[in-house]
N, C-alpha and C. Protein backbone atom coordinates (compact mmCIF):
# COMPACT_ATOMS: atom_id res chain seq x y z
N UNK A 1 -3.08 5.16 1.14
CA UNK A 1 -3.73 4.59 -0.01
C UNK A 1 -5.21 4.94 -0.03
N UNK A 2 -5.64 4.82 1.17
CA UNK A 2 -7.22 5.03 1.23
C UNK A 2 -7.35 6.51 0.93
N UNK A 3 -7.03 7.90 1.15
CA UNK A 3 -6.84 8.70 1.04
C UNK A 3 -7.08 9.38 -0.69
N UNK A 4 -5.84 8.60 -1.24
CA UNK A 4 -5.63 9.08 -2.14
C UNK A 4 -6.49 8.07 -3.06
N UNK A 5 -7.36 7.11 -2.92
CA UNK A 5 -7.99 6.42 -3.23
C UNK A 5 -9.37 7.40 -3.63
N UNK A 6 -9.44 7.97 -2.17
CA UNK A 6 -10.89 8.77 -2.10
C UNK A 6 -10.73 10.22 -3.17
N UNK A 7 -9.65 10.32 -3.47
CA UNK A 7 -9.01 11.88 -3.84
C UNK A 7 -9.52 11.30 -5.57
N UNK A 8 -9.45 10.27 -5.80
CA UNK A 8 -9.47 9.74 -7.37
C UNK A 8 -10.83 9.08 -7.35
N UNK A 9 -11.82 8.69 -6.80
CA UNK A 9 -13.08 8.09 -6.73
C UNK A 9 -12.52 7.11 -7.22
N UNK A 10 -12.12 5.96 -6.67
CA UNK A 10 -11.46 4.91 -6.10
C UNK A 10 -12.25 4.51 -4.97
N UNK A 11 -12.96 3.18 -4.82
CA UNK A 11 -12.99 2.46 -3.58
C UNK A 11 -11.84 2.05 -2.85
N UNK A 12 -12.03 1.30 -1.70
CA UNK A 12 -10.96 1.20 -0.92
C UNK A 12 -10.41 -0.23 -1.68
N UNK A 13 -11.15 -0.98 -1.60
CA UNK A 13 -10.87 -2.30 -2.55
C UNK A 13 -10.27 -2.45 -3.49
N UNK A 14 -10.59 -1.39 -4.55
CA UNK A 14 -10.28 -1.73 -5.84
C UNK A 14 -8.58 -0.72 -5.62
N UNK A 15 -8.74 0.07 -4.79
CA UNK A 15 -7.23 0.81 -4.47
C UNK A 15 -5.99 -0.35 -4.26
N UNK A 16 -6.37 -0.80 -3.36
CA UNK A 16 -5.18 -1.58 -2.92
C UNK A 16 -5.85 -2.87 -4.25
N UNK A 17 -6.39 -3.17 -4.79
CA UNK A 17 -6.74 -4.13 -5.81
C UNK A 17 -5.53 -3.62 -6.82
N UNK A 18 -5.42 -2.24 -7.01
CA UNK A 18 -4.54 -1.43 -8.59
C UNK A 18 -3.56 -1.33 -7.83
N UNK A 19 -2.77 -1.32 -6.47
CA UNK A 19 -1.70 -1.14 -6.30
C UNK A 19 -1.16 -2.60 -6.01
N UNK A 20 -1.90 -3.57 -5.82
CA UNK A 20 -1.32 -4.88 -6.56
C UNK A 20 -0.47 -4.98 -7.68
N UNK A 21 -1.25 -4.72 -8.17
CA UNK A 21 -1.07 -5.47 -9.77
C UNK A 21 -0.28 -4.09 -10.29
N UNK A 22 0.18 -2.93 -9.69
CA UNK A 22 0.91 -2.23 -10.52
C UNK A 22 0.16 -1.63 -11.38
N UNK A 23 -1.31 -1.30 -11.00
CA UNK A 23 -1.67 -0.33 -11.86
C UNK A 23 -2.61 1.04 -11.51
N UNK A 24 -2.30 0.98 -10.44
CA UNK A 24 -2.82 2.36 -9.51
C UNK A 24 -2.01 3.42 -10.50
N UNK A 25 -3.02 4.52 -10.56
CA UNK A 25 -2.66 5.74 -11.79
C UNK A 25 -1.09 6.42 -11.08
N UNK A 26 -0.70 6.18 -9.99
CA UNK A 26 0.24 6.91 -9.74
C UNK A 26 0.87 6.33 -8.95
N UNK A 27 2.19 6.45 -8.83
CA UNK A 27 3.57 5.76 -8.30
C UNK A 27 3.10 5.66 -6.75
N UNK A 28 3.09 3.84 -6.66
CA UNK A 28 3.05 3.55 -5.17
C UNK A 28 4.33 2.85 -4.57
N UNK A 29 4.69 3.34 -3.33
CA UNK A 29 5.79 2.39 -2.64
C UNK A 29 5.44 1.42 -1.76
N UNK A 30 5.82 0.78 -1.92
CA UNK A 30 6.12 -0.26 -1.12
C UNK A 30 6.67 -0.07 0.45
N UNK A 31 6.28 -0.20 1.43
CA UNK A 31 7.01 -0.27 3.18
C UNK A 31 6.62 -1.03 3.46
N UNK A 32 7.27 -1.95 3.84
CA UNK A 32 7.25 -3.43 4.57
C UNK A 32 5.81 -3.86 3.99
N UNK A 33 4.90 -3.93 4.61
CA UNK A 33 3.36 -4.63 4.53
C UNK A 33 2.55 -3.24 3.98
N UNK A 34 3.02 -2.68 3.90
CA UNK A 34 2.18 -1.74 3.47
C UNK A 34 2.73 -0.46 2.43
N UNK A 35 1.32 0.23 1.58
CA UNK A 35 1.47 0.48 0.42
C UNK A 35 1.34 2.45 1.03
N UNK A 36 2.34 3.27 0.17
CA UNK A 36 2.50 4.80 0.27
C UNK A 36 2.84 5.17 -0.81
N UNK A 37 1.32 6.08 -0.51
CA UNK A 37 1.48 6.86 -2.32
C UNK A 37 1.79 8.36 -2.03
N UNK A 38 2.94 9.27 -2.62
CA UNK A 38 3.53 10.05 -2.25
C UNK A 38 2.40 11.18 -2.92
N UNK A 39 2.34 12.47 -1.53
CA UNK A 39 1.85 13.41 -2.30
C UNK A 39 2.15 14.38 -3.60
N UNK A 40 3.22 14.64 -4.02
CA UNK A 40 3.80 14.80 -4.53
C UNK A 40 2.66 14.69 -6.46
N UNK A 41 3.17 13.02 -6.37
CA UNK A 41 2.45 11.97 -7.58
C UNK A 41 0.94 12.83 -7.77
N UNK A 42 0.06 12.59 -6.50
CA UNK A 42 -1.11 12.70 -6.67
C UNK A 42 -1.33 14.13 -6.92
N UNK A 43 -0.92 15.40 -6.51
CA UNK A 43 -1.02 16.37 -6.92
C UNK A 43 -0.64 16.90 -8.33
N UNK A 44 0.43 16.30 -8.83
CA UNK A 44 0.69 16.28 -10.55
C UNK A 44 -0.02 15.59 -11.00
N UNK A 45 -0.69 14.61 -10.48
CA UNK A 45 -2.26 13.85 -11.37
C UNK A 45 -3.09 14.80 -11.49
N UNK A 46 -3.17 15.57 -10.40
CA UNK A 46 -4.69 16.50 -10.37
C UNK A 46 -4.12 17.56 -11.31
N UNK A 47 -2.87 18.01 -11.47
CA UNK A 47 -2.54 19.39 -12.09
C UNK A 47 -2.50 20.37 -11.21
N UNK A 48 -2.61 20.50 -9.86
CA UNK A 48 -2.29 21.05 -8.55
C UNK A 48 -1.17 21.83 -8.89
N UNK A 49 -0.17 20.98 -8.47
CA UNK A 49 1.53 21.47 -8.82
C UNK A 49 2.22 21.36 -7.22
N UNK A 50 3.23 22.05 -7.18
CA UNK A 50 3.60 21.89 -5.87
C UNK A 50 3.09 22.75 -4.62
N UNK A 51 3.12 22.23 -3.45
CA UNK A 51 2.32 22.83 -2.19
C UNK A 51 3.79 24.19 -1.51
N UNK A 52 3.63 25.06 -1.72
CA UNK A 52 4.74 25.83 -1.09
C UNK A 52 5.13 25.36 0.63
């Protein structure tokens, strides 16, 4: 989360603040206590595409 937090100029706070409430720009999962945002998501945010 922090990661991809920093990748979007996102604080760390307000990251896990938007993956609360379901509104972090890109699909987060859920694991037990803790929140994983797939690379995948965040690279089709940027327009990247896929990593060979």
């Amino acid at each position: 989360m922090e990661t991809a937090g920093a990748v979007l100029g996102v604080g760390r706070s307000k990251t896990y603040a938007l993956a609360k409430r379901g509104e972090f720009p890109v699909r987060v999962l859920r694991v037990g206590r803790n929140y994983v945002v797939p690379v995948p998501a965040i690279l089709e945010l940027l327009g990247v595409g896929a990593v060979p």
